[in-house]
C-alpha atoms as a PDB file:
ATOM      1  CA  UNK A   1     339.925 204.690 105.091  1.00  0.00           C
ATOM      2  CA  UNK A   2     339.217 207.851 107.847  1.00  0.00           C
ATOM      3  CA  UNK A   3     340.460 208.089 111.000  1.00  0.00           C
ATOM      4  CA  UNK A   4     338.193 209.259 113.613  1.00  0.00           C
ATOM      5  CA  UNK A   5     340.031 211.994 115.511  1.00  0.00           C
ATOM      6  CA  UNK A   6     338.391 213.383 119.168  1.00  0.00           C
ATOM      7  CA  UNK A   7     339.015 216.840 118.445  1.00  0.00           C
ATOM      8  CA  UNK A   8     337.670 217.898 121.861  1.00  0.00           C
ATOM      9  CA  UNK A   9     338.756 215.451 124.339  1.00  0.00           C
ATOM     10  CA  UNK A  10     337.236 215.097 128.087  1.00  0.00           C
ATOM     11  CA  UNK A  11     340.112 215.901 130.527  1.00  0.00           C
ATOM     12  CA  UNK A  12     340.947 213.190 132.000  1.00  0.00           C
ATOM     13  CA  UNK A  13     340.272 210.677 129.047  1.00  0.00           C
ATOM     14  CA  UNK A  14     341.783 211.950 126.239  1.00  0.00           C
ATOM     15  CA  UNK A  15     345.224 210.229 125.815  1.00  0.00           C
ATOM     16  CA  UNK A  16     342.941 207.553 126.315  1.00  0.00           C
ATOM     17  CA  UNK A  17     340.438 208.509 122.990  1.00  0.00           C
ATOM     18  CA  UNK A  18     343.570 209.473 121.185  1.00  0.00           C
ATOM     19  CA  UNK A  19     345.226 206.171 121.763  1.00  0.00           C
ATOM     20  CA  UNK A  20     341.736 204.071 120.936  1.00  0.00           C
ATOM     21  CA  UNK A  21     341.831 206.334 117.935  1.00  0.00           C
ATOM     22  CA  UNK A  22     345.396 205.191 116.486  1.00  0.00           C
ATOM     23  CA  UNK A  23     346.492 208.578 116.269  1.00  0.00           C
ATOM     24  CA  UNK A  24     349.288 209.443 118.846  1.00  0.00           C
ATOM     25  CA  UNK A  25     350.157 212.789 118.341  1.00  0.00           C
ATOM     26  CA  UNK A  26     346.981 214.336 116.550  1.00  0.00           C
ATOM     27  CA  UNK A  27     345.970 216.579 119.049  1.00  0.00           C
ATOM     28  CA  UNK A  28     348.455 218.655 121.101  1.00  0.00           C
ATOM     29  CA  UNK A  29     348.263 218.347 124.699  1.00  0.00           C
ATOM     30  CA  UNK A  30     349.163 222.072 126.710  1.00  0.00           C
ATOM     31  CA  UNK A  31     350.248 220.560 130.097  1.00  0.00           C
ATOM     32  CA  UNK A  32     353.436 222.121 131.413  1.00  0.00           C
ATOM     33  CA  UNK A  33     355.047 218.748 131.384  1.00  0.00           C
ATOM     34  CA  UNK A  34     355.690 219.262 127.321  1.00  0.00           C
ATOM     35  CA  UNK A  35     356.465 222.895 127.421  1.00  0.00           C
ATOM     36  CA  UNK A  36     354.089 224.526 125.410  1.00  0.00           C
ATOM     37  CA  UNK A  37     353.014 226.917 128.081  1.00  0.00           C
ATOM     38  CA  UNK A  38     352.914 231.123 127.929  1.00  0.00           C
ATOM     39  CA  UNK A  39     354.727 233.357 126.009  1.00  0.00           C
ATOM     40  CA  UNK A  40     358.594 233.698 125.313  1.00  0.00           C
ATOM     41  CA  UNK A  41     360.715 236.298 126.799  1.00  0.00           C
ATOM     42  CA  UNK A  42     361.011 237.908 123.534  1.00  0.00           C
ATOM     43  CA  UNK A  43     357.238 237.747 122.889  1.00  0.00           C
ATOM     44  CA  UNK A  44     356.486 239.971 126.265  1.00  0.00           C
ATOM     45  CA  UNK A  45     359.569 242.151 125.746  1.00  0.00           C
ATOM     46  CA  UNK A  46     358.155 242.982 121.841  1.00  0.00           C
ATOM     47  CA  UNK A  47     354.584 243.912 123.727  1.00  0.00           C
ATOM     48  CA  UNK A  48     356.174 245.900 125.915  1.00  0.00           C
ATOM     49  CA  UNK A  49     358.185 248.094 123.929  1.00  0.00           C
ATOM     50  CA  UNK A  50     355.285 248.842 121.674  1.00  0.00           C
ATOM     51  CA  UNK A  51     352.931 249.866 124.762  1.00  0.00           C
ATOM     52  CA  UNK A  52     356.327 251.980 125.427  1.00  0.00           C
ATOM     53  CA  UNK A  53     356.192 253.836 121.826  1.00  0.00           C
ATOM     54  CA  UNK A  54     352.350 254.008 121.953  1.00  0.00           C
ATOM     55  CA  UNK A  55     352.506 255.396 125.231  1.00  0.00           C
ATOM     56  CA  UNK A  56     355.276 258.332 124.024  1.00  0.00           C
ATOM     57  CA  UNK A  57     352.909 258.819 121.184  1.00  0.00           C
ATOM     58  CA  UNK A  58     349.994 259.378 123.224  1.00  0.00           C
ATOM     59  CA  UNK A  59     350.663 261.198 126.379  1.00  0.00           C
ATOM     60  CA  UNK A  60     351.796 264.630 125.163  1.00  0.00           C
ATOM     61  CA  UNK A  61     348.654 264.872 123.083  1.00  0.00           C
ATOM     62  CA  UNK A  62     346.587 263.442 126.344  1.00  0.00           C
ATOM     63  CA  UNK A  63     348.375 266.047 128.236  1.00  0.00           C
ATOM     64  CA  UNK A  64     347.389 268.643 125.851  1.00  0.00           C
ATOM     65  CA  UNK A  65     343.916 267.896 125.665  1.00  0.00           C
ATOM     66  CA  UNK A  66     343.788 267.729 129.385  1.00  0.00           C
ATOM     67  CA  UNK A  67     345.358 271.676 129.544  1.00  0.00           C
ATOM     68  CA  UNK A  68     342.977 273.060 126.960  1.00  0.00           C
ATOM     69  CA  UNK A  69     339.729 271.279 128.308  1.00  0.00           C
ATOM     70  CA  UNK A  70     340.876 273.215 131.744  1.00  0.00           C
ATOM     71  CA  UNK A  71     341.409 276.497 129.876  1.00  0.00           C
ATOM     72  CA  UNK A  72     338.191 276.246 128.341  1.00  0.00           C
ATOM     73  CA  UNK A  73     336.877 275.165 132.027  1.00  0.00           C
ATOM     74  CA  UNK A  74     337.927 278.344 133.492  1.00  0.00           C
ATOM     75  CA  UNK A  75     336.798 280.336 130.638  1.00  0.00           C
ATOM     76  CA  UNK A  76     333.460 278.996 131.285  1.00  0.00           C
ATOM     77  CA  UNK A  77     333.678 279.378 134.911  1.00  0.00           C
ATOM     78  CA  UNK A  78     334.494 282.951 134.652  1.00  0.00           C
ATOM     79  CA  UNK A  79     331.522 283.722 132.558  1.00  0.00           C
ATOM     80  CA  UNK A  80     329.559 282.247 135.298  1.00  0.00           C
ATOM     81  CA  UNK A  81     330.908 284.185 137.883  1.00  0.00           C
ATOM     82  CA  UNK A  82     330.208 287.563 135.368  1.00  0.00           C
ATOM     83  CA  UNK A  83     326.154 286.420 135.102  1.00  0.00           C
ATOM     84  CA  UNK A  84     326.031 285.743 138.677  1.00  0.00           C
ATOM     85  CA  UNK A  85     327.883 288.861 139.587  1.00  0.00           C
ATOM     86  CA  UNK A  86     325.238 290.850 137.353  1.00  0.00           C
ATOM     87  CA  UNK A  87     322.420 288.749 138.838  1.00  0.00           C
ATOM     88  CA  UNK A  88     323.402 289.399 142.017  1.00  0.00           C
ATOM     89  CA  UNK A  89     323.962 293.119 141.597  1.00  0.00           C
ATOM     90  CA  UNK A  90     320.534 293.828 139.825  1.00  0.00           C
ATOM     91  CA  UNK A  91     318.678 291.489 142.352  1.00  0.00           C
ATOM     92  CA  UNK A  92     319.505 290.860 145.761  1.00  0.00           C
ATOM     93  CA  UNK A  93     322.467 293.616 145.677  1.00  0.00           C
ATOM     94  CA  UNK A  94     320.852 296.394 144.732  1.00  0.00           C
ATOM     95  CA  UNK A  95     323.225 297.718 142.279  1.00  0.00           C
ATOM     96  CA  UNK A  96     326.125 296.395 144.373  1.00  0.00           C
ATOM     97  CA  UNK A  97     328.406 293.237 143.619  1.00  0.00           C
ATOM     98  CA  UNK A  98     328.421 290.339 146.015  1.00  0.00           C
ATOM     99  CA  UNK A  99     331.489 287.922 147.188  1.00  0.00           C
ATOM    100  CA  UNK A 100     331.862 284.943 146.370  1.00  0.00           C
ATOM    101  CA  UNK A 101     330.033 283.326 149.444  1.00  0.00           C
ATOM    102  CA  UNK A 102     327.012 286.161 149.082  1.00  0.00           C
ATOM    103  CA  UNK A 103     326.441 284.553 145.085  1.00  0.00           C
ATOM    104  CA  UNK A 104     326.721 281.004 146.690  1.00  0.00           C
ATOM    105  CA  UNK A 105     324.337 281.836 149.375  1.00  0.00           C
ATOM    106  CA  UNK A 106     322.030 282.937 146.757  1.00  0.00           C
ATOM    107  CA  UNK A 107     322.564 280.219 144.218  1.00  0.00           C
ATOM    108  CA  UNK A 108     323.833 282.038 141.407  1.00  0.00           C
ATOM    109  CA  UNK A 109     327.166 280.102 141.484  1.00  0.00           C
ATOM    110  CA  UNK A 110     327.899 276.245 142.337  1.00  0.00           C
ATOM    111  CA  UNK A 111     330.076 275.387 145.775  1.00  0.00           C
ATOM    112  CA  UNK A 112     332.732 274.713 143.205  1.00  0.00           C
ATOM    113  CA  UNK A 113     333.344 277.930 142.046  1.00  0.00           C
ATOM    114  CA  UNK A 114     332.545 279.464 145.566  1.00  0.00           C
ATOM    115  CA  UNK A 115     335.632 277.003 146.811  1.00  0.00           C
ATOM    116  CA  UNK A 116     337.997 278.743 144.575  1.00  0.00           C
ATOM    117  CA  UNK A 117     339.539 275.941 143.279  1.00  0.00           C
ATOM    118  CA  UNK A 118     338.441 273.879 140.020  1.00  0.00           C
ATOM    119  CA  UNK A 119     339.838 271.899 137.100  1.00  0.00           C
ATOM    120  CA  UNK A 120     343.473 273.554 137.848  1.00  0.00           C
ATOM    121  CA  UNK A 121     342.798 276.707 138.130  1.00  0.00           C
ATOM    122  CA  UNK A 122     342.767 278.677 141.478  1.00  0.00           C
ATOM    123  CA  UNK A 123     339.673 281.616 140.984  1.00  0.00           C
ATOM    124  CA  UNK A 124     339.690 284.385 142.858  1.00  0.00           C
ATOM    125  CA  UNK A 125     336.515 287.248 143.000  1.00  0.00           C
ATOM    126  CA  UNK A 126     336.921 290.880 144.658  1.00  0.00           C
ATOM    127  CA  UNK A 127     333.635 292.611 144.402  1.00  0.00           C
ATOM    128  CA  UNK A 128     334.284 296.953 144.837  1.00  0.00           C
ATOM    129  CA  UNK A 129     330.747 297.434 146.114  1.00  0.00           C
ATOM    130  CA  UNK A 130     328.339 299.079 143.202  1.00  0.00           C
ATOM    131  CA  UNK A 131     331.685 300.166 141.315  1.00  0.00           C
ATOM    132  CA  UNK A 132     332.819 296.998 139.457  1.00  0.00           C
ATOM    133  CA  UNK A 133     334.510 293.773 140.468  1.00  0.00           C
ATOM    134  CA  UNK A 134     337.490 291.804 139.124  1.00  0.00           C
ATOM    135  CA  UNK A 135     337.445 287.732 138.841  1.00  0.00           C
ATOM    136  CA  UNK A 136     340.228 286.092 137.726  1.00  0.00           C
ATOM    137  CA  UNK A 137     341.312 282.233 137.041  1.00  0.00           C
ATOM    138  CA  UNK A 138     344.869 280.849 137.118  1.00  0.00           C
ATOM    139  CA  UNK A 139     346.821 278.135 136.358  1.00  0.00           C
ATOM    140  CA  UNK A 140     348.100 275.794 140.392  1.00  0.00           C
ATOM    141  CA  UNK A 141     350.729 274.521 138.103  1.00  0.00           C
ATOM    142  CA  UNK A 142     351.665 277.088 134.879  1.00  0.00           C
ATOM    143  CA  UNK A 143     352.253 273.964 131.922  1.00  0.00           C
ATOM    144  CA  UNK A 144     350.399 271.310 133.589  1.00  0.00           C
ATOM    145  CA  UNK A 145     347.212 272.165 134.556  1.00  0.00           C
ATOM    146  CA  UNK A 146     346.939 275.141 132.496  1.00  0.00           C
ATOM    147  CA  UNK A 147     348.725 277.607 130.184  1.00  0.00           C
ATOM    148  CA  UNK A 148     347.377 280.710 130.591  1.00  0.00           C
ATOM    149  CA  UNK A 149     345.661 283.257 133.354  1.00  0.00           C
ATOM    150  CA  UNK A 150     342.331 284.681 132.392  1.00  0.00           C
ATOM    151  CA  UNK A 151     340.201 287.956 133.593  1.00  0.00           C
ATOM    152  CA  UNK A 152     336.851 288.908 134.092  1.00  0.00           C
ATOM    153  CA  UNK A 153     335.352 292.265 135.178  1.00  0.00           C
ATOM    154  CA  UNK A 154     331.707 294.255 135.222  1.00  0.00           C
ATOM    155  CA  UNK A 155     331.878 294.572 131.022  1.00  0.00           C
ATOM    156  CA  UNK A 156     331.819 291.050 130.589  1.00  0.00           C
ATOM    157  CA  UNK A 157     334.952 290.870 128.312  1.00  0.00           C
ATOM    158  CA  UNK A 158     337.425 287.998 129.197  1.00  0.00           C
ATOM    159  CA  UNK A 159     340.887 289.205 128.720  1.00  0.00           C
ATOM    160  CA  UNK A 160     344.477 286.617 129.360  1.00  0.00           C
ATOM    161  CA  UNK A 161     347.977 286.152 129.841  1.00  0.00           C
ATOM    162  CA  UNK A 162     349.555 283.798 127.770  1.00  0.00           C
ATOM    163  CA  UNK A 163     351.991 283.001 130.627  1.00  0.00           C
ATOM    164  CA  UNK A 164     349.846 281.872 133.124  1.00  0.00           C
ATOM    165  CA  UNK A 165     350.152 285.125 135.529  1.00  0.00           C
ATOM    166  CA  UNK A 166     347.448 286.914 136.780  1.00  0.00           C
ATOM    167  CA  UNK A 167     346.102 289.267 133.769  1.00  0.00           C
ATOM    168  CA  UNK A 168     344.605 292.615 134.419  1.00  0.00           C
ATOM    169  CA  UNK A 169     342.277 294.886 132.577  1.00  0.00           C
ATOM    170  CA  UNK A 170     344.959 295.994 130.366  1.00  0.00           C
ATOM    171  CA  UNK A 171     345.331 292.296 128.845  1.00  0.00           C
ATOM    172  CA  UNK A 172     344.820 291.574 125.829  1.00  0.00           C
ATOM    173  CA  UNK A 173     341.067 290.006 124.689  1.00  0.00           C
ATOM    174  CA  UNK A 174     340.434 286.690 124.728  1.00  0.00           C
ATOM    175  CA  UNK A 175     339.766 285.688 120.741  1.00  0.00           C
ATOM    176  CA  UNK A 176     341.195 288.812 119.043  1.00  0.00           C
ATOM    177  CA  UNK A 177     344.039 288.488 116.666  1.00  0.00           C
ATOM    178  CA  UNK A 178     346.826 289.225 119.513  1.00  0.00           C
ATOM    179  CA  UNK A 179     345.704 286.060 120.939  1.00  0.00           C
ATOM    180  CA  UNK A 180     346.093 284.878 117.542  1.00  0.00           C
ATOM    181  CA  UNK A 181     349.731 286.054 117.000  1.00  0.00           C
ATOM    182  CA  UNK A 182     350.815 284.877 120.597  1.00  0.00           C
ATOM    183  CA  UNK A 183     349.647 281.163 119.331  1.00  0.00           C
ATOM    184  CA  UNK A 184     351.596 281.612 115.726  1.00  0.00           C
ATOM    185  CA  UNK A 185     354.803 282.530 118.395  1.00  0.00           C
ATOM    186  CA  UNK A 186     354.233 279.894 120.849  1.00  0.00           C
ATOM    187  CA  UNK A 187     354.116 276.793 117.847  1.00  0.00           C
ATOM    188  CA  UNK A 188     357.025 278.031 116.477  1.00  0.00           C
END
């Protein structure tokens, strides 16, 4: 009345078991020999152009995400630079602004920001003695590794350029609502 049927055969012995069995084609084999192996040209080609669509998809938002987390990097690293400036000048400077390798040598900025290079941006300090100093952070590539330049003096106040070119103290202020409008021009 049943059939017993090896549903896990021993390699080796199962065309044997299958044949004791009385059931010759109950379980499929998946040797090469009866073609049952990998996927069909059409099968990988499908995969493929859905990685390719997913991939179009994806990038230009990855590639955004990448530009603003370096924006808000330098951003960041300028505000360091401002404490460590003010550090250094009511410390060790005596009421005068230190280099960039003076606040390195006294710890009050990372090797990073003393190398002038990180996350994109090329920084750049110039310390005027116990009158002021000027840091600023731009893009290496203007679109890729960052969208806008950004500007730092003594008052703290980080000011940009929504072009990527080195901004000056007559830039507009970083949050206020002509940042605001340049965004509303630059989506449309």
């Amino acid at each position: 009345m049943f059939r017993r049927t090896n549903l896990f055969p021993v390699s080796g012995c199962g065309n044997r078991i299958r044949k004791e069995s009385g059931s010759s084609s109950s379980m499929p084999s998946h040797s090469p020999q009866n073609g049952a192996a990998g996927f069909s040209l059409i099968e990988l080609m499908i995969v493929v152009a859905v990685i390719g669509i997913i991939s179009i998809l994806a990038v230009p938002n990855f590639m955004r995400s990448r530009l603003f987390a370096n924006e808000t990097s330098a951003i960041a690293s300028l505000r360091v630079i401002v404490t460590g400036e003010i550090t250094y000048a009511s410390t060790v400077g005596n009421g005068s602004f230190g280099s960039k390798d003076e606040l390195v040598a006294q710890g009050l900025i990372d090797a990073a920001l003393g190398s002038g290079n990180k996350d994109g941006y090329n920084l750049s300090l110039t310390a005027d003695g116990s009158t002021g100093f000027t840091a600023t952070a731009v893009p290496v590539t203007v679109g890729t590794t960052g969208q806008r330049g950004f500007y730092a003096d003594q008052t703290g106040v980080i000011r940009y350029s929504a072009d990527g070119s080195v901004p000056t103290a007559a830039s507009p202020i970083l949050g206020t609502e002509a940042e605001e409008d340049d965004e509303e021009t630059t989506e449309e």
